[in-house]
N, C-alpha and C. Protein backbone atom coordinates (compact mmCIF):
# COMPACT_ATOMS: atom_id res chain seq x y z
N UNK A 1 -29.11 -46.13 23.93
CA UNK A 1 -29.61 -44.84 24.43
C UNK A 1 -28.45 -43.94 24.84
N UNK A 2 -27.30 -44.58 25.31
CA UNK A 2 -26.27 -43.58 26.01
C UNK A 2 -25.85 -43.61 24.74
N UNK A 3 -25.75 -44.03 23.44
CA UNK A 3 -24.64 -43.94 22.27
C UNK A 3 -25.50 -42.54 21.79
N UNK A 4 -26.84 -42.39 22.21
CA UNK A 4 -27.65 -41.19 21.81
C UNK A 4 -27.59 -39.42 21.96
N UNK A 5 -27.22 -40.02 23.64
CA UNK A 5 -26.75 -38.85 24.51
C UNK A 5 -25.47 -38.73 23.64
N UNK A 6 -24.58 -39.49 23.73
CA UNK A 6 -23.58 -38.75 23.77
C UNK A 6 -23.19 -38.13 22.44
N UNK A 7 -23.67 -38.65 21.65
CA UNK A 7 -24.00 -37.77 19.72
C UNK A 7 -24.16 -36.89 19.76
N UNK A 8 -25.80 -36.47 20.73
CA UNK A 8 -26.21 -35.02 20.75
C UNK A 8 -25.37 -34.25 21.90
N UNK A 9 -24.67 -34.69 22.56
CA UNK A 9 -23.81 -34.00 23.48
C UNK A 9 -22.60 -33.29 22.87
N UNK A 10 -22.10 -34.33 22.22
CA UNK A 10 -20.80 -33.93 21.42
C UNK A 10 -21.51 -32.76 20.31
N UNK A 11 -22.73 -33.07 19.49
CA UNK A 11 -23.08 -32.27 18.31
C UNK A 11 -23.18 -31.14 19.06
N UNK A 12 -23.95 -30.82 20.27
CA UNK A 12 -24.02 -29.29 20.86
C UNK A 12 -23.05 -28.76 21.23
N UNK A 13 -21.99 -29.13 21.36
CA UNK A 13 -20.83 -28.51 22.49
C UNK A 13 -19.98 -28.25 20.79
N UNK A 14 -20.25 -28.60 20.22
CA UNK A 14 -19.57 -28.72 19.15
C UNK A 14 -20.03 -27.53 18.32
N UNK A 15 -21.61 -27.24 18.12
CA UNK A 15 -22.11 -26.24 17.21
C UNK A 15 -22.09 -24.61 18.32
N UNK A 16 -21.91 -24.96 19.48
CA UNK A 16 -22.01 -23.91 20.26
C UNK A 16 -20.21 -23.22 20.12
N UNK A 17 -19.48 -24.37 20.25
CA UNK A 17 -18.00 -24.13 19.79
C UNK A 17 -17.51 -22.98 18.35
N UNK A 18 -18.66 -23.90 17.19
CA UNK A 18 -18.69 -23.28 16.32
C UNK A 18 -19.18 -22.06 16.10
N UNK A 19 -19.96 -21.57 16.83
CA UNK A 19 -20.76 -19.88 16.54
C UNK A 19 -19.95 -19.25 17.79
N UNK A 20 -19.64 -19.90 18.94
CA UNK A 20 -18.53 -18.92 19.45
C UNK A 20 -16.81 -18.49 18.53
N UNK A 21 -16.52 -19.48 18.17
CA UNK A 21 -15.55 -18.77 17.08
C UNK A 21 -16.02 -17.91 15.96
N UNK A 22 -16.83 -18.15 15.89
CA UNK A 22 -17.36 -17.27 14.34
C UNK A 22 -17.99 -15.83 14.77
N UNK A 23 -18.53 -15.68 16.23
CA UNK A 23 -18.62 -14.28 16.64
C UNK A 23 -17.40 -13.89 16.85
N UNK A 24 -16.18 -14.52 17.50
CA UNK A 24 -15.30 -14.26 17.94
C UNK A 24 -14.30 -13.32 16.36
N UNK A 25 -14.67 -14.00 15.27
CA UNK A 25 -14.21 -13.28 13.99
C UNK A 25 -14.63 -12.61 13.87
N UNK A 26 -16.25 -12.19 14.09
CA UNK A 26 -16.86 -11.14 13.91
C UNK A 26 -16.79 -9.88 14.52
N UNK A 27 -16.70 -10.20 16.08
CA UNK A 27 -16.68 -8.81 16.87
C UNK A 27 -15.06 -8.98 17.36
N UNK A 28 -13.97 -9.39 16.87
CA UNK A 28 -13.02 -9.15 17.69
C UNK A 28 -12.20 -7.77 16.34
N UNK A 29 -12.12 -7.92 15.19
CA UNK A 29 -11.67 -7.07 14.23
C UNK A 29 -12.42 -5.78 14.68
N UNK A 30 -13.77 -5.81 14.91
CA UNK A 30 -14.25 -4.44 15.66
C UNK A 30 -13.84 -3.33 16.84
N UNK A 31 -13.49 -4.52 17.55
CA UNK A 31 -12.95 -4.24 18.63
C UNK A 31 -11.24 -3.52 18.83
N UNK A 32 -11.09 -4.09 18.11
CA UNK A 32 -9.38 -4.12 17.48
C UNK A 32 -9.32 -2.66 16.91
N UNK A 33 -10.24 -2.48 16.04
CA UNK A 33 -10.71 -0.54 15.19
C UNK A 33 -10.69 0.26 15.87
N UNK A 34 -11.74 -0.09 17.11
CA UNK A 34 -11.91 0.93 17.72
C UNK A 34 -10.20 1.14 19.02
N UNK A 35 -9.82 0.52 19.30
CA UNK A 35 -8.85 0.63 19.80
C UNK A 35 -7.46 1.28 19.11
N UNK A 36 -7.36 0.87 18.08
CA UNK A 36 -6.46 1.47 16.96
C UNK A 36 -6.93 2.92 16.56
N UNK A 37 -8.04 3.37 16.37
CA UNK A 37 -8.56 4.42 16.23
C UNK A 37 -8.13 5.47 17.60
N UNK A 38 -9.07 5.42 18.67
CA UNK A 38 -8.39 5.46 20.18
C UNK A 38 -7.19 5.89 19.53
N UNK A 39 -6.26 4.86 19.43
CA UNK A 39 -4.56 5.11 20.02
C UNK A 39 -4.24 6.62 18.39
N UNK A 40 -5.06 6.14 17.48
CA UNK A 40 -4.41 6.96 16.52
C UNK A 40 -5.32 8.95 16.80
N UNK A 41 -6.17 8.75 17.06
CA UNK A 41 -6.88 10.05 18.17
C UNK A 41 -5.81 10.45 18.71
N UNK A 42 -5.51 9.87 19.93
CA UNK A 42 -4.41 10.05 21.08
C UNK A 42 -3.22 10.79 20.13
N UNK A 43 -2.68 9.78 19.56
CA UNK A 43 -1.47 10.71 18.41
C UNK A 43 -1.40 11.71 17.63
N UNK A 44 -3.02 12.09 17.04
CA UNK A 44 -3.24 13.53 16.44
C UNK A 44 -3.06 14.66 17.28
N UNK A 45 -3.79 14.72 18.50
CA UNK A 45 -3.93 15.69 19.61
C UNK A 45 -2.50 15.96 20.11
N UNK A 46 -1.42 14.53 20.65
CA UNK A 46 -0.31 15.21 21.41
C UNK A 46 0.42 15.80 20.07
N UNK A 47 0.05 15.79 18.72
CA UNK A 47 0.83 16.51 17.83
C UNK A 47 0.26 17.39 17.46
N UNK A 48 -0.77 18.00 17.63
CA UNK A 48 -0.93 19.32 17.69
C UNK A 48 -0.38 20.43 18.79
């Protein structure tokens, strides 16, 4: 019974591991745009 727990313990911590990295690919390149964008805004204006 504990060899049970600990299968499905490891499998969850494991698949929860897995979709936190895989959002982490997803929304961090987004995040990254809009910030690069931001900074490249910022650089049009003080050159006008």
């Amino acid at each position: 019974m504990s060899e049970l727990i600990k299968d499905i313990t490891t499998m969850s911590i494991s698949y929860v591991l897995f979709w936190f990295v895989i959002s982490i690919l997803i929304l961090y390149p987004k995040l990254s745009k809009r910030k690069i964008q931001k900074r490249i805004n910022k650089l049009n204006q003080s050159n006008k």
